[in-house]
Protein backbone atom coordinates (compact mmCIF):
# COMPACT_ATOMS: atom_id res chain seq x y z
CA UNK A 1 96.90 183.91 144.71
CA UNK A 2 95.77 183.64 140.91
CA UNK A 3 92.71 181.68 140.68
CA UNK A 4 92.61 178.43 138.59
CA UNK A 5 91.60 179.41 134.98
CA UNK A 6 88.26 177.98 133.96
CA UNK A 7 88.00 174.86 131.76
CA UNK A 8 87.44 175.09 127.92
CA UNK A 9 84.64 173.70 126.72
CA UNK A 10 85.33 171.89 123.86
CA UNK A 11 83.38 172.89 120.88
CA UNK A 12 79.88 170.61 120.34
CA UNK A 13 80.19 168.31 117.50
CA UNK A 14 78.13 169.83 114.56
CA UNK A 15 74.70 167.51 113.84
CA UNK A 16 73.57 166.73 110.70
CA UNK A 17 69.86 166.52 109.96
CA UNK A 18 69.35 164.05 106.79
CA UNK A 19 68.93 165.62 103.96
CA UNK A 20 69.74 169.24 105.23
CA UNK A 21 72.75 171.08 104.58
CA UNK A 22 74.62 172.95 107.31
CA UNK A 23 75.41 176.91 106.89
CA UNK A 24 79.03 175.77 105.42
CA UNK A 25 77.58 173.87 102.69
CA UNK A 26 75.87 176.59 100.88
CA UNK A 27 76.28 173.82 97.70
CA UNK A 28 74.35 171.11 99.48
CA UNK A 29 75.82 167.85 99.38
CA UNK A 30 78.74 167.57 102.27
CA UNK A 31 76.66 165.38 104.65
CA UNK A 32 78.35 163.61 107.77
CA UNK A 33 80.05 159.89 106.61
CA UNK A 34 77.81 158.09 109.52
CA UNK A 35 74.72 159.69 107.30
CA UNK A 36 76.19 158.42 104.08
CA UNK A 37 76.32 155.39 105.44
CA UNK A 38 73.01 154.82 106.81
CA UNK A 39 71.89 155.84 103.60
CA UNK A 40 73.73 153.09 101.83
CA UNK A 41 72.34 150.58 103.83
CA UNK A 42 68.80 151.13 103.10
CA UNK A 43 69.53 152.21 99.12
CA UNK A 44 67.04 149.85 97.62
CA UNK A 45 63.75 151.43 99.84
CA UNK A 46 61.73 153.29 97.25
CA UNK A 47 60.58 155.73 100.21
CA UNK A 48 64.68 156.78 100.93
CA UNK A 49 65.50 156.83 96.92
CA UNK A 50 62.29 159.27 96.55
CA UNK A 51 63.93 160.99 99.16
CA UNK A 52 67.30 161.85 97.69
CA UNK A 53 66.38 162.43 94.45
CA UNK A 54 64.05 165.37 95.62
CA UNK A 55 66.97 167.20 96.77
CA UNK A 56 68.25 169.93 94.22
CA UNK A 57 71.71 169.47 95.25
CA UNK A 58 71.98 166.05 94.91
CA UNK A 59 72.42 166.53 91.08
CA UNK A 60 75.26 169.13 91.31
CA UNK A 61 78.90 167.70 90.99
CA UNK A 62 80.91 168.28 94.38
CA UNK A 63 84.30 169.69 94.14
CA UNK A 64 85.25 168.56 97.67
CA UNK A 65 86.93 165.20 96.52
CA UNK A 66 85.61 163.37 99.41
CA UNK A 67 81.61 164.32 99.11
CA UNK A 68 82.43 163.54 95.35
CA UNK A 69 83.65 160.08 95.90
CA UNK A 70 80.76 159.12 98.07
CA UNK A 71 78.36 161.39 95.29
CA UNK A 72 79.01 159.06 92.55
CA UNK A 73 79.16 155.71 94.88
CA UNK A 74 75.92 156.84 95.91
CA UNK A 75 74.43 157.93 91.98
CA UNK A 76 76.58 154.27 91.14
CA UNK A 77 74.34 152.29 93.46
CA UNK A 78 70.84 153.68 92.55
CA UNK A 79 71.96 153.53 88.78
CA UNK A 80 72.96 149.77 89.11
CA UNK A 81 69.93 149.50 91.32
CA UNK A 82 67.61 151.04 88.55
CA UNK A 83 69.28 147.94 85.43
CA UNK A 84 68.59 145.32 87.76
CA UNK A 85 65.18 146.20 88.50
CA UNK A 86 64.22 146.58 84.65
CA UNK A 87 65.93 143.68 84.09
CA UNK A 88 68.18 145.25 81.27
CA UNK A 89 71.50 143.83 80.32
CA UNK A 90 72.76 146.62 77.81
CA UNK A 91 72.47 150.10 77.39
CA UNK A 92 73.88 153.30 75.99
CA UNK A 93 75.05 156.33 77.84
CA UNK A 94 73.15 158.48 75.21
CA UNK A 95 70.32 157.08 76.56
CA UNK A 96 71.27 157.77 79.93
CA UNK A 97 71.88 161.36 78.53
CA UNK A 98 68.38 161.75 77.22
CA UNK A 99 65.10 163.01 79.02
CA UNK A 100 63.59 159.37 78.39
CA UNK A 101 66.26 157.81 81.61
CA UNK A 102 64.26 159.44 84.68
CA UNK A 103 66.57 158.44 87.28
CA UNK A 104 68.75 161.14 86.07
CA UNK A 105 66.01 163.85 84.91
CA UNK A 106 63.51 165.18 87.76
CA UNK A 107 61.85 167.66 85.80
CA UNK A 108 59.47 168.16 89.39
CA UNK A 109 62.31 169.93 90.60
CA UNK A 110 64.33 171.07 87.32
CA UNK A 111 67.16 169.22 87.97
CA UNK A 112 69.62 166.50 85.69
CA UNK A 113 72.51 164.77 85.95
CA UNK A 114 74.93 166.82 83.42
CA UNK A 115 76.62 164.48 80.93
CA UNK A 116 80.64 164.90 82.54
CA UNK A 117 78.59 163.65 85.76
CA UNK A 118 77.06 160.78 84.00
CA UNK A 119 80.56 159.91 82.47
CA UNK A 120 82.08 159.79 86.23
CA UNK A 121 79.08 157.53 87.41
CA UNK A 122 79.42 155.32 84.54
CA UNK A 123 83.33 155.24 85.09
CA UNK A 124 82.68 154.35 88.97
CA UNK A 125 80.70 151.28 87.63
CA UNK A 126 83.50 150.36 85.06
CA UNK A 127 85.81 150.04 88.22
CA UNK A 128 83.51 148.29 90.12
CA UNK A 129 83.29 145.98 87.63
CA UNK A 130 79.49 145.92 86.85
CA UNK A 131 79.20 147.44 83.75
CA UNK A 132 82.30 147.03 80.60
CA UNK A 133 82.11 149.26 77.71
CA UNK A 134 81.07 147.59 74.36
CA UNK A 135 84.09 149.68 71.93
CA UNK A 136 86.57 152.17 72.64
CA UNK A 137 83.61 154.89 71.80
CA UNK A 138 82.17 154.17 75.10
CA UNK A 139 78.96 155.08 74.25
CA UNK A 140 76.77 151.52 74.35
CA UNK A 141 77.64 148.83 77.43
CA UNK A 142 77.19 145.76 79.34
CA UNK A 143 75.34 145.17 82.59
CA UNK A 144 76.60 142.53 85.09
CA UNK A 145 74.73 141.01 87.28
CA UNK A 146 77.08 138.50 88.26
CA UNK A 147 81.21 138.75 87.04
CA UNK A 148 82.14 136.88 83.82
CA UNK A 149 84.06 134.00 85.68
CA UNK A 150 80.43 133.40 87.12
CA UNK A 151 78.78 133.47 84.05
CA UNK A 152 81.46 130.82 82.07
CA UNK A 153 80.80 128.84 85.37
CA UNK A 154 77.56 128.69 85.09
CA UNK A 155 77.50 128.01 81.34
CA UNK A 156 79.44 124.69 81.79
CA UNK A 157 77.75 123.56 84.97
CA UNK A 158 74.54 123.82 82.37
CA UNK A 159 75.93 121.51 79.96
CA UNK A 160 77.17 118.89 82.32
CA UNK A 161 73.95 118.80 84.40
CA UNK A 162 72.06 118.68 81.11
CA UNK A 163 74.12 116.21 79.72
CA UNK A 164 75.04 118.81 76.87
CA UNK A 165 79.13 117.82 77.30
CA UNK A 166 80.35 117.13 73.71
CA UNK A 167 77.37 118.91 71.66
CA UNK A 168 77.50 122.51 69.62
CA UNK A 169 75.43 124.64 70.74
CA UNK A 170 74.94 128.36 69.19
CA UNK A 171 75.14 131.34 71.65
CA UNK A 172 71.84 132.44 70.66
CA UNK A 173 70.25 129.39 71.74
CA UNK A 174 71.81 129.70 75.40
CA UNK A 175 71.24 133.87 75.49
CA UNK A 176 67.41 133.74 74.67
CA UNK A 177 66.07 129.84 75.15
CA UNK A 178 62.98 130.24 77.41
CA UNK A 179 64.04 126.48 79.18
CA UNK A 180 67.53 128.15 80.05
CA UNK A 181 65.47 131.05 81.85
CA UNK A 182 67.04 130.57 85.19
CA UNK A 183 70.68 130.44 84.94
CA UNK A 184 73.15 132.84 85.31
CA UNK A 185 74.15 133.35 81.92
CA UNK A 186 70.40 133.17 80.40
CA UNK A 187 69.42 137.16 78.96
CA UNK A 188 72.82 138.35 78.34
CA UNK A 189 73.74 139.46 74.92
CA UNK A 190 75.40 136.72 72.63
CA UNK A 191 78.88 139.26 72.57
CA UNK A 192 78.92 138.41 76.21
CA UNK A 193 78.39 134.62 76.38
CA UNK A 194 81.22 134.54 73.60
CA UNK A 195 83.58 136.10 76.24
CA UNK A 196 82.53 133.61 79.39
CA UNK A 197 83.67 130.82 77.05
CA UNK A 198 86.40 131.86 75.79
CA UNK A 199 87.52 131.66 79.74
CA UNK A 200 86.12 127.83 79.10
CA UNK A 201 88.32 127.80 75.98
CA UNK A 202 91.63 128.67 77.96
CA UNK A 203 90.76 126.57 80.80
CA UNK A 204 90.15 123.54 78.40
CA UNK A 205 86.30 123.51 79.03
CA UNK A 206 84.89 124.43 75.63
CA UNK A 207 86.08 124.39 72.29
CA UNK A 208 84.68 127.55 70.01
CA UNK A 209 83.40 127.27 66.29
CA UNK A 210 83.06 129.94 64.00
CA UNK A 211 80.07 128.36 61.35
CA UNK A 212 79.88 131.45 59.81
CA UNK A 213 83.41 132.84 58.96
CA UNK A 214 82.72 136.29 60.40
CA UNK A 215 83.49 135.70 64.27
CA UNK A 216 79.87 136.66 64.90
CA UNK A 217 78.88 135.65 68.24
CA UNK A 218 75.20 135.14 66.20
CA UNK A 219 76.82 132.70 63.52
CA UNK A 220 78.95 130.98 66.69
CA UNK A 221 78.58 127.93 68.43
CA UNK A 222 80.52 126.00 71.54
CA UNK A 223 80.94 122.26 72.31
CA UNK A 224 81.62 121.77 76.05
CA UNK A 225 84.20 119.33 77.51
């Protein structure tokens, strides 16, 4: 009689230690999605940031598609993290590009974010909608903290809680007006408060004058309806 074969063990399910590499990823980054997701949630801790940007690896481009995807959601998140925390509206990505932007320089360990990589982050925020490029040389660019629609939204809910319905007022006033400080649309550049009301303009919310001929936002004003 032929004995019963013996049962396969199925092969263990390889652990991942955070912020180790296995053997098979001799390049670094490939972590387990679980991992990437625990690190997502707790982005914005100063300790976990420190963390990841100690890691060599973490500034080398992945060619596995996958690991690159969740590389530049990850590099998307602490970038968009970094604006907010400054406070900064606008930017450039030749200043992103220089030694000055130390999120993406670590000169403790050597390592920089190369400027195709930067391109690829900055494109991940395009699609997520929290940055828009100023001109087609995509060089200099908006920060969002909120979408457009908000910030038209909030520009009108201004005026009729202010009582402001019916009166010009010049986008420079409601960009940099210390009494505005508060509202959404308070801090953003004047090119961007121009496009929020045009969205009042086509919605029949705001009717736009151009004072000084040149369609300057600076030389622009808006009566609210």
């Amino acid at each position: 009689q032929t004995p019963n074969p013996k049962p396969q063990t199925p092969n263990p399910k390889p652990r991942f230690k955070r912020g180790v590499a296995t053997r098979g990823e001799a390049r670094g980054w490939k972590k387990g999605v679980s991992g990437y997701k625990q690190q997502m949630e707790i982005v914005g801790a100063e300790k976990t940031i420190a963390e990841f940007l100690s890691k060599p690896y973490f500034y080398t481009l992945q060619d596995h598609l996958p690991t690159r995807k969740k590389q530049l959601s990850m590099w998307a998140s602490l970038t968009l993290s970094e604006f907010h925390k400054k406070a900064v509206k606008e930017s450039s990505r030749s200043k992103l590009e220089s030694d000055g932007f130390a999120l993406y320089n670590n000169a403790a360990i050597r390592r920089r974010l190369g400027k195709e990589f930067i391109a690829l982050v900055l494109q991940e925020l395009v699609q997520a909608r929290k940055i828009e490029f100023r001109d087609a040389g995509k060089d200099q660019f908006f920060i969002f903290d909120v979408s457009i629609d908000e910030i038209a939204d909030s520009m009108h809910k201004w005026a009729r809680s202010t009582g402001s319905l019916g009166k010009i007022e010049t986008f420079i006033f409601l960009a940099t007006d210390e009494d505005l400080k508060g509202n959404a649309f308070w801090g953003y550049p004047e090119e961007v408060l121009l496009k929020a009301a045009k969205i009042l303009e086509k919605a029949g919310k705001a009717e736009l004058f151009d004072m000084g001929g040149k369609s300057n936002p600076t030389e622009m004003g808006i009566k609210f309806k």
